[in-house]
N, C-alpha and C. Protein backbone atom coordinates (compact mmCIF):
# COMPACT_ATOMS: atom_id res chain seq x y z
N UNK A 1 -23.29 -13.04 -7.28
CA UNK A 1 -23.55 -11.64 -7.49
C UNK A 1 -22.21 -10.90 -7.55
N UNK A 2 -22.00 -10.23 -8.64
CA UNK A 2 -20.53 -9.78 -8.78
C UNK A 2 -20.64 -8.49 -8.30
N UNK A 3 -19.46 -7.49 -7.69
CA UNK A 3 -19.87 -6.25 -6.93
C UNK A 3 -20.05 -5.39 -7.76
N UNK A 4 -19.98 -4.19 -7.70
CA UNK A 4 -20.22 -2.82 -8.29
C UNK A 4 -19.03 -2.84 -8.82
N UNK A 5 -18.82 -2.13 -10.24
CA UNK A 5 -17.33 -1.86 -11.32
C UNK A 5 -16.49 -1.01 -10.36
N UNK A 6 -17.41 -0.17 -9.38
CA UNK A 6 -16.48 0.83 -8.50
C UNK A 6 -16.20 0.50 -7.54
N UNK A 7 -16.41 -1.04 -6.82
CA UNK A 7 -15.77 -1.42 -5.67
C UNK A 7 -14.10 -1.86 -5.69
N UNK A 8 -13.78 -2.76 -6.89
CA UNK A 8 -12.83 -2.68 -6.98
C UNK A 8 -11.28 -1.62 -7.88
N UNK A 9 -12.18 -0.63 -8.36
CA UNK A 9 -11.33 0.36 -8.40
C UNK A 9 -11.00 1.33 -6.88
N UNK A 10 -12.33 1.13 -5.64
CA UNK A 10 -11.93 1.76 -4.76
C UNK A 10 -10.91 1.17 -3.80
N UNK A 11 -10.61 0.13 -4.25
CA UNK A 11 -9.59 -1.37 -3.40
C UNK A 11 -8.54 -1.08 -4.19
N UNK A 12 -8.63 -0.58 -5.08
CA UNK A 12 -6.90 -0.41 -5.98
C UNK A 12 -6.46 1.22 -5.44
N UNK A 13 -7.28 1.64 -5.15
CA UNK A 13 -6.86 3.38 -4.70
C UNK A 13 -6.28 3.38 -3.57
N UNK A 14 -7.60 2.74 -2.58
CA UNK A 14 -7.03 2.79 -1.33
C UNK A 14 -5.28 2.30 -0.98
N UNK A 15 -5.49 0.91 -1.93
CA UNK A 15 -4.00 0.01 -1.83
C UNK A 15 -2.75 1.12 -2.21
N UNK A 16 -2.95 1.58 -3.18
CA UNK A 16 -2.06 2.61 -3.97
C UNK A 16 -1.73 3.79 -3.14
N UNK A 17 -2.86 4.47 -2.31
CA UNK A 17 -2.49 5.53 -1.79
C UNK A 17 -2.24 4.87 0.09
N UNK A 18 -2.37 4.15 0.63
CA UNK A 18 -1.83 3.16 1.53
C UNK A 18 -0.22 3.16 1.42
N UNK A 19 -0.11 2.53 -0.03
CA UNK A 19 1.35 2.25 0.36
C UNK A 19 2.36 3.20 -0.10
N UNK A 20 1.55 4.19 -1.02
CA UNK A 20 2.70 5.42 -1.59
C UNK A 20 2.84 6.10 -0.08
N UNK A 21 1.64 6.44 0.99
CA UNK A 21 2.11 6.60 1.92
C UNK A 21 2.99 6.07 3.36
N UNK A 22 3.24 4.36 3.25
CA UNK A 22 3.95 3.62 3.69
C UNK A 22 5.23 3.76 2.70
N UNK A 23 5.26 3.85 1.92
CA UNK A 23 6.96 3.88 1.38
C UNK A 23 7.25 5.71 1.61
N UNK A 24 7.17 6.55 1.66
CA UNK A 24 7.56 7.16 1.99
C UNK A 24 7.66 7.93 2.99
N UNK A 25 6.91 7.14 4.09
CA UNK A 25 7.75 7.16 5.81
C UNK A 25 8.84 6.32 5.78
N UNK A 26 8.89 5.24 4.96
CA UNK A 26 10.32 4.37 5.38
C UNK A 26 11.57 4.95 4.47
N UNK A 27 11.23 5.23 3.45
CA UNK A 27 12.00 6.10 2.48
C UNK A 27 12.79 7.54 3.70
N UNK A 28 11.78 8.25 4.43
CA UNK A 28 12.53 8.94 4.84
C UNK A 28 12.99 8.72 6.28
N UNK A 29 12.28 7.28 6.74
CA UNK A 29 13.06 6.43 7.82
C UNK A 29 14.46 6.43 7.35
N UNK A 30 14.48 5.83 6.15
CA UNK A 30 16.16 5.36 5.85
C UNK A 30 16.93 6.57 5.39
N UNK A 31 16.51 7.77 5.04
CA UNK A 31 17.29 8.97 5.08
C UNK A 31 17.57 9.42 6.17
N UNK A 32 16.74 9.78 7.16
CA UNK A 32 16.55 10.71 8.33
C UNK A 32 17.27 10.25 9.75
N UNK A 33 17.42 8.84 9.95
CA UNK A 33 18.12 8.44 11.26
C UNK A 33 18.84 7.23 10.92
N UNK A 34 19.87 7.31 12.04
CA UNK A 34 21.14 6.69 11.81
C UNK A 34 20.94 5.13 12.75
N UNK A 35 20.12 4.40 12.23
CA UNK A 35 19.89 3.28 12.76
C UNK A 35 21.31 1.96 12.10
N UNK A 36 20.71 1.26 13.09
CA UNK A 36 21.86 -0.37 12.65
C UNK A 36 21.46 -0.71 11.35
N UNK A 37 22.22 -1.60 11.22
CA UNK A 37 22.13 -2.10 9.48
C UNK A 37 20.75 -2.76 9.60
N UNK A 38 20.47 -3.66 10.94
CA UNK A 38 18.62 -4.47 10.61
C UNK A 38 17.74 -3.53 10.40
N UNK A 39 18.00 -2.47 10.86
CA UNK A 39 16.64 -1.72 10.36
C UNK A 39 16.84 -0.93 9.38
N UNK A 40 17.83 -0.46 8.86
CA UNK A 40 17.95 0.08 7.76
C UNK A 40 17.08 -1.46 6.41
N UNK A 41 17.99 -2.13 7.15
CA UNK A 41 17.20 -3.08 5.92
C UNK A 41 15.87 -3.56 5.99
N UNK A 42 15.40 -4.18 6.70
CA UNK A 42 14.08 -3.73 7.22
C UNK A 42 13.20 -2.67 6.67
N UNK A 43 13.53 -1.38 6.77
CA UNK A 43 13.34 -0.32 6.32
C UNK A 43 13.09 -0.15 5.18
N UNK A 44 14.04 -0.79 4.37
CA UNK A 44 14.43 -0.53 2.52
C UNK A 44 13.31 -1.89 2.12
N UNK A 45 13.57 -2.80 2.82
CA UNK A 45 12.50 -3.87 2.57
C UNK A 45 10.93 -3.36 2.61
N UNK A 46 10.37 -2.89 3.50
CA UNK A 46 9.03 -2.59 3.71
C UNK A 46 8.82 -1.65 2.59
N UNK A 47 9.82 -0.22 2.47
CA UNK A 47 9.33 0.74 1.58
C UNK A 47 9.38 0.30 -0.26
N UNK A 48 10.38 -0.87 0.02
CA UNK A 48 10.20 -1.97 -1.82
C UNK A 48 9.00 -2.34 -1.90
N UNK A 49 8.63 -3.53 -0.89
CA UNK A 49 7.41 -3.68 -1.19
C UNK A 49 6.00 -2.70 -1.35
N UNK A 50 6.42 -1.62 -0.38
CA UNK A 50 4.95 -0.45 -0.71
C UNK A 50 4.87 -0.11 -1.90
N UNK A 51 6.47 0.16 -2.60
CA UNK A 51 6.26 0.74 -4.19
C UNK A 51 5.91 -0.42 -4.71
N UNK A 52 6.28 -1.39 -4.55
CA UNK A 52 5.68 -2.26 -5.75
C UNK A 52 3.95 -2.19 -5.34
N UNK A 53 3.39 -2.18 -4.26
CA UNK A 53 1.94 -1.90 -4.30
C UNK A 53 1.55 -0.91 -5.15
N UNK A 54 2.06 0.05 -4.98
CA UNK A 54 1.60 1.17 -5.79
C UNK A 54 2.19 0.97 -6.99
N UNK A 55 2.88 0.80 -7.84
CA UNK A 55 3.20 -0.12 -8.89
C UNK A 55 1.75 -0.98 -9.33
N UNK A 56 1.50 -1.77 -8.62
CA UNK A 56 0.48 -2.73 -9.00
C UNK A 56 -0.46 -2.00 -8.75
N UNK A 57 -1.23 -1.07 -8.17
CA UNK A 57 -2.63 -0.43 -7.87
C UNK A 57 -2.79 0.50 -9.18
N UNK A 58 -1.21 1.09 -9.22
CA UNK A 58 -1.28 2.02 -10.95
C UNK A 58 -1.80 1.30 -12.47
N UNK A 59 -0.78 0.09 -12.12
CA UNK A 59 -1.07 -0.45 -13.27
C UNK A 59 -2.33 -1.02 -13.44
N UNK A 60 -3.13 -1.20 -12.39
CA UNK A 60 -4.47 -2.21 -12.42
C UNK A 60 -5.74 -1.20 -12.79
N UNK A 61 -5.40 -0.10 -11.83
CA UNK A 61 -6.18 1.86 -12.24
C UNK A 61 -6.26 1.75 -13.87
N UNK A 62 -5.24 1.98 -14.60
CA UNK A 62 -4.66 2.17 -15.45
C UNK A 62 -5.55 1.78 -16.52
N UNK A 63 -5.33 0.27 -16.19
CA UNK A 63 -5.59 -1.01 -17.29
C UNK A 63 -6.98 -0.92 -17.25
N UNK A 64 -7.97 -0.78 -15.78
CA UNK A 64 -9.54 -1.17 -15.87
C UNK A 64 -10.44 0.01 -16.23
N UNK A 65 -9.27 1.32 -14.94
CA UNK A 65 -10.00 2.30 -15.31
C UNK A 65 -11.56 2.29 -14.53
N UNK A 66 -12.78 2.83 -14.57
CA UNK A 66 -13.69 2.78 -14.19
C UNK A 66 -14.57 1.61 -15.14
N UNK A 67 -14.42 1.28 -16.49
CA UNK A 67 -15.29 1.11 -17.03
C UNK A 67 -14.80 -0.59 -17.82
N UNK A 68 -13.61 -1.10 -17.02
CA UNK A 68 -12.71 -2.29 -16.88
C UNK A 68 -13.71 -3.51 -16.25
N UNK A 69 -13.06 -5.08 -17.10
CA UNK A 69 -14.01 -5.99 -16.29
C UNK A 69 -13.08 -5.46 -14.91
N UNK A 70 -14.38 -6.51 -14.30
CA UNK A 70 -14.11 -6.53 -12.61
C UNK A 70 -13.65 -7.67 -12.23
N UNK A 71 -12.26 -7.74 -11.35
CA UNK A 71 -11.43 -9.03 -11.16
C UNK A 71 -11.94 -9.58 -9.83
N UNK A 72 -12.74 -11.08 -10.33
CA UNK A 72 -13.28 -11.79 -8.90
C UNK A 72 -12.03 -13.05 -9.04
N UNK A 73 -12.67 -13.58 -8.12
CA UNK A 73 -11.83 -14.99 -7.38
C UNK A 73 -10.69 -14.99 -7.03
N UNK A 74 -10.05 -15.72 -6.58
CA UNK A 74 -8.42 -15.89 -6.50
C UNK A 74 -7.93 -14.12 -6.51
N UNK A 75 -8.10 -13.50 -8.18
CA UNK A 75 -6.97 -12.32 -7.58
C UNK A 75 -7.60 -10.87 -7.60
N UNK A 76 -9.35 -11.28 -7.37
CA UNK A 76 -10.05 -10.20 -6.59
C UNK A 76 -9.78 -9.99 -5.16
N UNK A 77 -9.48 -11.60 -4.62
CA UNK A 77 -9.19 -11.73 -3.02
C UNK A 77 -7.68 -11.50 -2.65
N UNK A 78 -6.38 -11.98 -3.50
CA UNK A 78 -5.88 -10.95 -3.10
C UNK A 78 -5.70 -9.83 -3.43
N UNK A 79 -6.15 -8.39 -4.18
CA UNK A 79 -6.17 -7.69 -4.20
C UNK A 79 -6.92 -6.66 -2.82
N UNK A 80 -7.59 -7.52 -2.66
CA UNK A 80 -8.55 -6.97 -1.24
C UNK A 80 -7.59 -7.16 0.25
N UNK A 81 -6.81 -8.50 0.26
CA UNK A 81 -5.49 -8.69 0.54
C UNK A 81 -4.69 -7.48 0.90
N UNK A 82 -4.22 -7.27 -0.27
CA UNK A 82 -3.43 -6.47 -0.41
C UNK A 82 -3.86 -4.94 0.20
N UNK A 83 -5.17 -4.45 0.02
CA UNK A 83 -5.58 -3.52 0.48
C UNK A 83 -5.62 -3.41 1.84
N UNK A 84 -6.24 -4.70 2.47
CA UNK A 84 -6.20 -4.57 4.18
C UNK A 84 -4.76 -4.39 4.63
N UNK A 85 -3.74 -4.98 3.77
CA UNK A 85 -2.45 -5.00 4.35
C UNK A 85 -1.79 -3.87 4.51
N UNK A 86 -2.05 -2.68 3.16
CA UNK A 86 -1.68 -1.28 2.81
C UNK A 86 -1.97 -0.62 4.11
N UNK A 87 -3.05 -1.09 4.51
CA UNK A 87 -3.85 -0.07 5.44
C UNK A 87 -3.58 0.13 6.91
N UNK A 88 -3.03 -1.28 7.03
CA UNK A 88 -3.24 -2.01 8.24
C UNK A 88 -1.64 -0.95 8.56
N UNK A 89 -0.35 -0.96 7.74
CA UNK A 89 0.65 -0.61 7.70
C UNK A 89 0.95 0.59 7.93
N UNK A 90 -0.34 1.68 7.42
CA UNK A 90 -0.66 2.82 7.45
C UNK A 90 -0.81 3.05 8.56
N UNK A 91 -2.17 2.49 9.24
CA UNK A 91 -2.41 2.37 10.79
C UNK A 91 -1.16 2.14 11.65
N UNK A 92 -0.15 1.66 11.50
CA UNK A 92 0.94 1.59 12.56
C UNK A 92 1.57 2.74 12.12
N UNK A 93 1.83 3.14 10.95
CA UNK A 93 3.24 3.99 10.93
C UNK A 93 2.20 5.32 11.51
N UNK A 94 1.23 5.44 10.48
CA UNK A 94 -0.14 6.21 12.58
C UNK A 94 0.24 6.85 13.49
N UNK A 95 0.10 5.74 14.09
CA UNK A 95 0.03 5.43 15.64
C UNK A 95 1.73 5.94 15.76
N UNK A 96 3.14 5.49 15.21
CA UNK A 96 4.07 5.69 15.66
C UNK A 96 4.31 6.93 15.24
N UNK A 97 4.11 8.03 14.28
CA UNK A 97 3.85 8.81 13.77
C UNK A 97 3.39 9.92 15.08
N UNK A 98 2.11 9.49 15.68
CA UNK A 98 1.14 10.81 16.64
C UNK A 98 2.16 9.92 18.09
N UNK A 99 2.47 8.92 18.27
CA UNK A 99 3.43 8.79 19.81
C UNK A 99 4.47 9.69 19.65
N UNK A 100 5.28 9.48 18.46
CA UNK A 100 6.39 10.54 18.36
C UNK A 100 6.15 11.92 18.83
N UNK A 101 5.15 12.59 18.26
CA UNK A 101 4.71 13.74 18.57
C UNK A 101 4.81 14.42 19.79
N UNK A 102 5.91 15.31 20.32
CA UNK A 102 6.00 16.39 21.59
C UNK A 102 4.70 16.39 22.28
C-alpha cells in the first residue's frame, strides 16, 4: 500500500524547514562567539550539512511538487531518515536555545 502523494511532500518540508532552521543557529553560532577552532569547525560542519538538506528538500519540493510520483523504498526511507534527523537537531538546538534563556 503506497502512502498518500502528501505524505511525502510533508517529509520534504518538514526536512527543509528543520534544517534551514539548524543551519542558521550554527551560521550565527560561527558569527556570534569566539569559540576554539573544534567548534568553530564543528559548527561550519553541521550548518553544511543542514544547507545541503534544504538543498535536497528544495530540489525534491520542486521536482514532485504535490502532484509528483511518490518515492518508496531505499530513498523513501532515507528521506524519512533524513527528516527524523532535521528534527531531532532542531530539538537540541531547542532545548539549548530555552537553557540559554535569563
Amino acid at each position: 500500500m503506497a502512502p498518500s502523494p502528501a505524505v511525502p511532500v510533508l517529509v520534504d518540508a518538514l526536512a527543509g524547514l528543520c534544517a534551514l532552521f539548524n543551519a542558521a543557529y550554527f551560521v550565527c553560532y560561527l558569527t556570534g562567539r569566539s569559540r576554539g577552532r573544534s567548534y568553530r569547525v564543528a559548527a561550519g560542519a553541521l550548518a553544511l550539512v543542514s544547507l545541503a538538506e534544504v538543498a535536497t528538500s528544495g530540489v525534491l519540493l520542486a521536482w514532485r511538487g504535490a502532484d509528483g510520483p511518490v518515492l518508496a523504498g531505499a530513498w523513501g526511507l532515507s528521506r524519512a531518515l533524513s527528516a527524523v534527523g532535521a528534527g531531532t537537531i532542531s530539538l537540541l538546538v531547542l532545548r539549548r536555545i530555552v537553557t540559554l534563556e535569563p
